[in-house]
N, C-alpha and C. Protein backbone atom coordinates (compact mmCIF):
# COMPACT_ATOMS: atom_id res chain seq x y z
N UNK A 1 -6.23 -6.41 18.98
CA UNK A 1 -6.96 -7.60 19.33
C UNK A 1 -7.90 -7.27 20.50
N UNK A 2 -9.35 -7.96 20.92
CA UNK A 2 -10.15 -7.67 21.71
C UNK A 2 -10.12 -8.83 22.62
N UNK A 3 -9.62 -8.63 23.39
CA UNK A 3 -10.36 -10.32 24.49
C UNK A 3 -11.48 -10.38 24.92
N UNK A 4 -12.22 -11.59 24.83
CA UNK A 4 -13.73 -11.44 25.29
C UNK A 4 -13.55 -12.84 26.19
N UNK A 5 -13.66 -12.74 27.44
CA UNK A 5 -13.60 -13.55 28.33
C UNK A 5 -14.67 -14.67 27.95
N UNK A 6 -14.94 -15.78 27.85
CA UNK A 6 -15.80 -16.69 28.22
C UNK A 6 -15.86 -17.87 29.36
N UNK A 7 -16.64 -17.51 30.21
CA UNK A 7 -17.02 -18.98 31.46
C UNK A 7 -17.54 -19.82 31.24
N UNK A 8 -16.68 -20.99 31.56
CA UNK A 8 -16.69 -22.60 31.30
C UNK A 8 -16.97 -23.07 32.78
N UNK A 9 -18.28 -23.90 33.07
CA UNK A 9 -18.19 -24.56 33.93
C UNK A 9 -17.52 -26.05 33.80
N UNK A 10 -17.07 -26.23 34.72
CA UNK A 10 -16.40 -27.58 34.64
C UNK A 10 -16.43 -28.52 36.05
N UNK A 11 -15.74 -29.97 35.76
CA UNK A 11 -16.14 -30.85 36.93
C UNK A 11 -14.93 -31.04 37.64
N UNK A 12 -14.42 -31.08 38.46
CA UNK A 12 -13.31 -31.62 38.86
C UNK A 12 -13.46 -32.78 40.14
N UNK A 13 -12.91 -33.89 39.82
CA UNK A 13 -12.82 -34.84 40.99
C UNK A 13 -13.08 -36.04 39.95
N UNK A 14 -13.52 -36.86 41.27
CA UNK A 14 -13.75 -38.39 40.42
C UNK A 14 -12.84 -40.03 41.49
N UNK A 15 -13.35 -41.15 41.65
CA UNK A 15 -12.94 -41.58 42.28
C UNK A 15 -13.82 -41.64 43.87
N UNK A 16 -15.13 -41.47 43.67
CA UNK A 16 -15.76 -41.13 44.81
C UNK A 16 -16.06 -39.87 45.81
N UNK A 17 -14.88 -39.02 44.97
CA UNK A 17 -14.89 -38.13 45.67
C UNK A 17 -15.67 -36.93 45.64
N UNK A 18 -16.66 -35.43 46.21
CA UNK A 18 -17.36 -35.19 45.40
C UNK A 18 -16.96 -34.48 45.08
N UNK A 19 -17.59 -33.84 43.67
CA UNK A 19 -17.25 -32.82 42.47
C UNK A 19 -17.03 -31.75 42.77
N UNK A 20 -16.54 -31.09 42.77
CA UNK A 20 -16.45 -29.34 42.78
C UNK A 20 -16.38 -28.90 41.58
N UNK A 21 -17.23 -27.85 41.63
CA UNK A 21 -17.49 -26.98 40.65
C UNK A 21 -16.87 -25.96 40.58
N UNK A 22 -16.20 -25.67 39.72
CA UNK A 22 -15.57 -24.54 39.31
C UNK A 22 -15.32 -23.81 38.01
N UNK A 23 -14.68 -22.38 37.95
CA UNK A 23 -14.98 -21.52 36.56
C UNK A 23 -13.64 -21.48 36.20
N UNK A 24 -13.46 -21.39 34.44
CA UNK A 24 -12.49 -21.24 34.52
C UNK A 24 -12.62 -19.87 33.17
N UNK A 25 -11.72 -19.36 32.76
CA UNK A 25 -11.57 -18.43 31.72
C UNK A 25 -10.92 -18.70 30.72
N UNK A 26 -11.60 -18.93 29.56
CA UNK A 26 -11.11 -19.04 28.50
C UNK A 26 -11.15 -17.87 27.51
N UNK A 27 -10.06 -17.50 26.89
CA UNK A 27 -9.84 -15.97 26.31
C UNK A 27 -10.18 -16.36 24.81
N UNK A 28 -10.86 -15.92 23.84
CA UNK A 28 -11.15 -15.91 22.50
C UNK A 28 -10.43 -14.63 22.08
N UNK A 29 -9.32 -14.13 21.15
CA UNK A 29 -9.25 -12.95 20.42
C UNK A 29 -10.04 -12.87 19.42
N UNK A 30 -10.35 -11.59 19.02
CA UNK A 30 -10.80 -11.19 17.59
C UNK A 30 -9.91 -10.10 17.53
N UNK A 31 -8.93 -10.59 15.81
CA UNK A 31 -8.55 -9.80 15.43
C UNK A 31 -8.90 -8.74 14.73
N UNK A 32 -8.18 -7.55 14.75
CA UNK A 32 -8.79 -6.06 14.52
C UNK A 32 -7.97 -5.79 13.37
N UNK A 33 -8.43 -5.77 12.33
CA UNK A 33 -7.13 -5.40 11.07
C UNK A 33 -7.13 -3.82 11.02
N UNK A 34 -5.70 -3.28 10.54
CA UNK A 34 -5.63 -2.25 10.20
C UNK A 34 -5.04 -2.05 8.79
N UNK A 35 -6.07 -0.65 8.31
CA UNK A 35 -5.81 -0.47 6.53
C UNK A 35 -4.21 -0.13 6.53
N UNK A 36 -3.98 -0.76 5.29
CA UNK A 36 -2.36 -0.11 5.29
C UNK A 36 -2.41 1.19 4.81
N UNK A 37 -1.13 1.34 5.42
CA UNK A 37 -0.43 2.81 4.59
C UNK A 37 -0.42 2.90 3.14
N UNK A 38 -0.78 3.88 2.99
CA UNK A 38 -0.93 4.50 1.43
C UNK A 38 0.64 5.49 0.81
N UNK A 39 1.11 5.25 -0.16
CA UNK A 39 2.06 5.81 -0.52
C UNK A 39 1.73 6.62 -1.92
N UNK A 40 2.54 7.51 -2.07
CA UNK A 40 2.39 8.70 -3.46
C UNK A 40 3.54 8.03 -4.32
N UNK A 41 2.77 8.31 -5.44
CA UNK A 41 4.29 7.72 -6.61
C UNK A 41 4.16 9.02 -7.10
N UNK A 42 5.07 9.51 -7.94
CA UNK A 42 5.78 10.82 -7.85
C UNK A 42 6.54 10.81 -9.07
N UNK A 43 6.61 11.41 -9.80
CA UNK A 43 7.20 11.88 -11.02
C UNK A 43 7.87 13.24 -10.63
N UNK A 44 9.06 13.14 -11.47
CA UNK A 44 10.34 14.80 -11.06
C UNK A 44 10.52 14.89 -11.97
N UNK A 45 10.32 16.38 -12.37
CA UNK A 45 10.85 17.14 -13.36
C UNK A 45 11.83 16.95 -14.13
N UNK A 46 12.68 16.80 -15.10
CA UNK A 46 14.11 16.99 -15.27
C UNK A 46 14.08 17.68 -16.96
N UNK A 47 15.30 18.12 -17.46
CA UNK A 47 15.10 19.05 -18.35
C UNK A 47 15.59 18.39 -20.09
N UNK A 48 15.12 16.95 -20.20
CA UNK A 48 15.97 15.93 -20.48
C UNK A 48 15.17 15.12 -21.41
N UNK A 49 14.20 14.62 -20.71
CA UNK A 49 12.84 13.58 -20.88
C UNK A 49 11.97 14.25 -21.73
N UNK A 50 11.84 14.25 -22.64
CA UNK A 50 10.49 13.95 -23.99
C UNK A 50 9.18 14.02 -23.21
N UNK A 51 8.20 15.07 -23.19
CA UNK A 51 7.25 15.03 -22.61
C UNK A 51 6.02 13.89 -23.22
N UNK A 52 6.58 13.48 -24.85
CA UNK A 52 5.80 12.34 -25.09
C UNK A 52 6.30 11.33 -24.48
N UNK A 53 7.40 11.11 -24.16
CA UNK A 53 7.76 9.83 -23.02
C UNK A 53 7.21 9.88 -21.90
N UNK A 54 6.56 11.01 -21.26
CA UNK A 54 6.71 11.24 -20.09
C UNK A 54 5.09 10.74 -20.27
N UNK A 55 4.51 11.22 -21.24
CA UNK A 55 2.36 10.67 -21.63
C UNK A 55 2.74 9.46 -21.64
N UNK A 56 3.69 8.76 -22.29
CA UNK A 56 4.03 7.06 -22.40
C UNK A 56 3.45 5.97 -20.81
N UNK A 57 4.39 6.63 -20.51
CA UNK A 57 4.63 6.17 -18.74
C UNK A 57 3.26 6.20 -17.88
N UNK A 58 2.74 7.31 -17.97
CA UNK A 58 1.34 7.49 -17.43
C UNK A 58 0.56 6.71 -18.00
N UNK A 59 0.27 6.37 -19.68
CA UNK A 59 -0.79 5.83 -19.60
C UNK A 59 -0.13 4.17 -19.42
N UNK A 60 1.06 3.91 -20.02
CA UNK A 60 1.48 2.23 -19.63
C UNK A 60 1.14 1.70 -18.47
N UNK A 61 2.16 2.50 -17.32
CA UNK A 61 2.23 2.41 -15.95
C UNK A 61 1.09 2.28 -15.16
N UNK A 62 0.64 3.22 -15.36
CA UNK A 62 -0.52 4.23 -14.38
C UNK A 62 -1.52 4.38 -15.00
N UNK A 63 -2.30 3.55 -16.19
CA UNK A 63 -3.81 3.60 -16.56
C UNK A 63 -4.05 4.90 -16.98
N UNK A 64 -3.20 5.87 -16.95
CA UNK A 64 -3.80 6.92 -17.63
C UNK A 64 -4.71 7.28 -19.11
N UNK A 65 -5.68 7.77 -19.01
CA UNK A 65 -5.93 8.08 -20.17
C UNK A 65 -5.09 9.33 -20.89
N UNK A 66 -4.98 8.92 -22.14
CA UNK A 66 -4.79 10.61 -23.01
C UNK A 66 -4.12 11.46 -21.86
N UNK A 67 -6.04 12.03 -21.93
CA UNK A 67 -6.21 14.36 -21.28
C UNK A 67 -5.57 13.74 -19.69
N UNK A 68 -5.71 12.63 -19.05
CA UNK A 68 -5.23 12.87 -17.77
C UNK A 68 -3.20 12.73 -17.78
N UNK A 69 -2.79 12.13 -18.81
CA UNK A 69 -1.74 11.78 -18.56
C UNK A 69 -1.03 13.23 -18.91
N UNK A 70 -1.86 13.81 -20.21
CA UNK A 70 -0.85 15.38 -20.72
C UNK A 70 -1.37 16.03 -19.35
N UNK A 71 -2.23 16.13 -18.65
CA UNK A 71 -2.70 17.07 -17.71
C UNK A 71 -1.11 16.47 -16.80
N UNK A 72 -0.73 15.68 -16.37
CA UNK A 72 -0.24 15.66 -15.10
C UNK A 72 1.19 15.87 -15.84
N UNK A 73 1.89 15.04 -17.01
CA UNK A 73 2.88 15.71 -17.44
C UNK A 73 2.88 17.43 -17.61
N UNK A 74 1.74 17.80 -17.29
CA UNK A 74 2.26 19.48 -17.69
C UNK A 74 2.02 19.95 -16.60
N UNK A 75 1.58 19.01 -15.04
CA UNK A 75 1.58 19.73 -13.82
C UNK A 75 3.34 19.69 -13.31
N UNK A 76 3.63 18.21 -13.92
CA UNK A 76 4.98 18.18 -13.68
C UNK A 76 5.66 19.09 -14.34
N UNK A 77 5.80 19.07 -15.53
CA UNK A 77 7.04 20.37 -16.13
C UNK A 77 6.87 21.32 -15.66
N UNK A 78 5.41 22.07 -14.97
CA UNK A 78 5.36 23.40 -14.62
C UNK A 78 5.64 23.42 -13.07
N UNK A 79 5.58 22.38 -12.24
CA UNK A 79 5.66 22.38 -10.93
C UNK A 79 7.06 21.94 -9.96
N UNK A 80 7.63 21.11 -11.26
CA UNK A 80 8.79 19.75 -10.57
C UNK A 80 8.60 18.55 -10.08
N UNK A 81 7.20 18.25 -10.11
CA UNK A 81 6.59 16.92 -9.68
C UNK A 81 4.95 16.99 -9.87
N UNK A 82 4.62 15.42 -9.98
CA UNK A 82 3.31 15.46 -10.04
C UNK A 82 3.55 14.07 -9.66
N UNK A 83 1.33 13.82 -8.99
CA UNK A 83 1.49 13.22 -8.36
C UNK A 83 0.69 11.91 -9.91
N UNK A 84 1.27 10.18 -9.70
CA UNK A 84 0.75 9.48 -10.80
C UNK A 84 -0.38 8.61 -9.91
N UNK A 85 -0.44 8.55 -8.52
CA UNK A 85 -1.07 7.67 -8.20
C UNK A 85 -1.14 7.44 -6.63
N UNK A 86 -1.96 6.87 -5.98
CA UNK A 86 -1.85 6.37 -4.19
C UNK A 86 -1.72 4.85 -4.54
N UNK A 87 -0.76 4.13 -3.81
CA UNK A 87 -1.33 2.85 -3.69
C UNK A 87 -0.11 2.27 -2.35
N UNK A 88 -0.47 0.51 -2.28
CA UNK A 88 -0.05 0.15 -1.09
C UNK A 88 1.64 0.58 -1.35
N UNK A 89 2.07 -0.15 -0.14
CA UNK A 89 3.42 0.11 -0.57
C UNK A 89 4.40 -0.99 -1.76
N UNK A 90 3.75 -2.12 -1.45
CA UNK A 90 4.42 -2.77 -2.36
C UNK A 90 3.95 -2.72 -3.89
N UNK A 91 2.82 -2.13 -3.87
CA UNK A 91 2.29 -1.58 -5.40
C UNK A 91 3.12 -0.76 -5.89
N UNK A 92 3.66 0.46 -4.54
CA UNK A 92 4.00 1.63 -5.31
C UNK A 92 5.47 1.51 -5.47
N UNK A 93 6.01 0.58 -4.95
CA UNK A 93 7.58 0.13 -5.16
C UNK A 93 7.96 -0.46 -6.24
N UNK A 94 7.10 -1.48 -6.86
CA UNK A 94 6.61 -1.91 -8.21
C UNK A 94 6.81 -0.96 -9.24
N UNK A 95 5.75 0.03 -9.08
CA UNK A 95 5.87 1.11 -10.08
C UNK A 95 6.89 1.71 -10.39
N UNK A 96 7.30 2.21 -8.95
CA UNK A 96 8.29 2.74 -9.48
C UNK A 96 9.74 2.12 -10.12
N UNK A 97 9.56 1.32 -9.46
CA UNK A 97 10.98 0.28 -10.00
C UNK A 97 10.80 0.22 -11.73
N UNK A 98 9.48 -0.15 -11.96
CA UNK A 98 9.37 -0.20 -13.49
C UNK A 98 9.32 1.06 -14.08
N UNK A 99 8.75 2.17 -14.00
CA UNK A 99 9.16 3.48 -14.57
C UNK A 99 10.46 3.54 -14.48
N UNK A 100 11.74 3.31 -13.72
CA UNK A 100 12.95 3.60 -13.63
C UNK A 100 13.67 2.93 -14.42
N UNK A 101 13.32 1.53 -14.38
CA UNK A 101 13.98 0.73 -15.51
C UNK A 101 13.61 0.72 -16.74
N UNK A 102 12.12 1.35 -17.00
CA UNK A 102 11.47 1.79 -18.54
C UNK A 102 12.41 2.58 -18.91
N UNK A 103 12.79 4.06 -18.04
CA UNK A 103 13.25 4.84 -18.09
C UNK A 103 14.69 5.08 -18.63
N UNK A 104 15.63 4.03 -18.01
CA UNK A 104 16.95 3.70 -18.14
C UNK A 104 17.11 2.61 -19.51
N UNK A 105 16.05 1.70 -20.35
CA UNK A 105 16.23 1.42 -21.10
C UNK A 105 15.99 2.05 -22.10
N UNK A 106 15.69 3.43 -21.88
CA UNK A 106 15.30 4.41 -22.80
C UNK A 106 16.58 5.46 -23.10
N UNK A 107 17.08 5.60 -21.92
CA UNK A 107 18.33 6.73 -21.66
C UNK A 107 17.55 7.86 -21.46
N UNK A 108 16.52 7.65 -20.78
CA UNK A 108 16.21 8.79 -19.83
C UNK A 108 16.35 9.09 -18.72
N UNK A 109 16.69 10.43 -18.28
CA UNK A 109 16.77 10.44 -17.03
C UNK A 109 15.77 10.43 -15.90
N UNK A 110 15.16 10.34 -16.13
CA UNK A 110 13.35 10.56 -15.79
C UNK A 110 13.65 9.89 -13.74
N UNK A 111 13.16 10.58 -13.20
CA UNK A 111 13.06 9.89 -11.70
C UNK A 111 11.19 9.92 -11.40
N UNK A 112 11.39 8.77 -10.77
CA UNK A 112 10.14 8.20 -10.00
C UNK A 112 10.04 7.75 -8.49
N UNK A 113 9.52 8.30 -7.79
CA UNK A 113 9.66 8.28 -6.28
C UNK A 113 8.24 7.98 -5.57
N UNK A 114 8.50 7.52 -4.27
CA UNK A 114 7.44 7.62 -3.37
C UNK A 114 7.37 7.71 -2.18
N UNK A 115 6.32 8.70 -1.81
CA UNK A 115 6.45 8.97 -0.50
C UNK A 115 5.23 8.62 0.45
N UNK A 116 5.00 8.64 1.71
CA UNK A 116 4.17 8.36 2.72
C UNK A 116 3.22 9.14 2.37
N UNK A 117 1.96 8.61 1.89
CA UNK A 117 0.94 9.76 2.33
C UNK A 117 0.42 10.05 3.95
């Protein structure tokens, strides 16, 4: 927040008596927003999960097209993780909650995580 002082003249008295003049300070804030934190959603490897399940998820979930979703399923099988996305935190808690429960109504073991970028 910024305070920006502003001076108010004002009257004081009354009743015959005479006025005095005086200042007084009145404080205005302007608030300063800050961007939120960005979080990684995260796909893990496991040796279990159908790599066509795994294209499923990307493009349902995560807007993937097609070539981007096989691209990142095959960064995952070859790496142990890949990354599906940045977003706020309550976006990326979302996601993942629903990949997990996609996941588990499937009987996959599939994990979905997120971390601080």
């Amino acid at each position: 927040m910024i305070a920006r002082p502003i001076l108010m003249q004002n009257e004081k008295g009354g009743d015959g008596e005479n006025a005095n003049r005086g200042t007084s300070v009145i404080t205005r804030t302007k608030p300063k927003t800050k961007k939120p934190n960005l979080y990684r959603v995260l796909l893990l490897n496991d040796d279990y999960t159908p790599m066509e399940f795994v294209i499923h998820i990307l493009e349902r979930f995560f807007q993937k097209d097609r070539e981007a979703a096989t691209r990142i399923m095959l960064h995952v099988h070859n790496h142990g993780v890949g990354e599906c996305g940045i977003y706020t935190y309550e976006v990326a808690e979302t996601k993942v909650s629903q990949v997990m429960d996609f996941a588990r109504q499937h009987q996959h073991p599939l994990q979905c995580v997120m971390e601080k970028k």
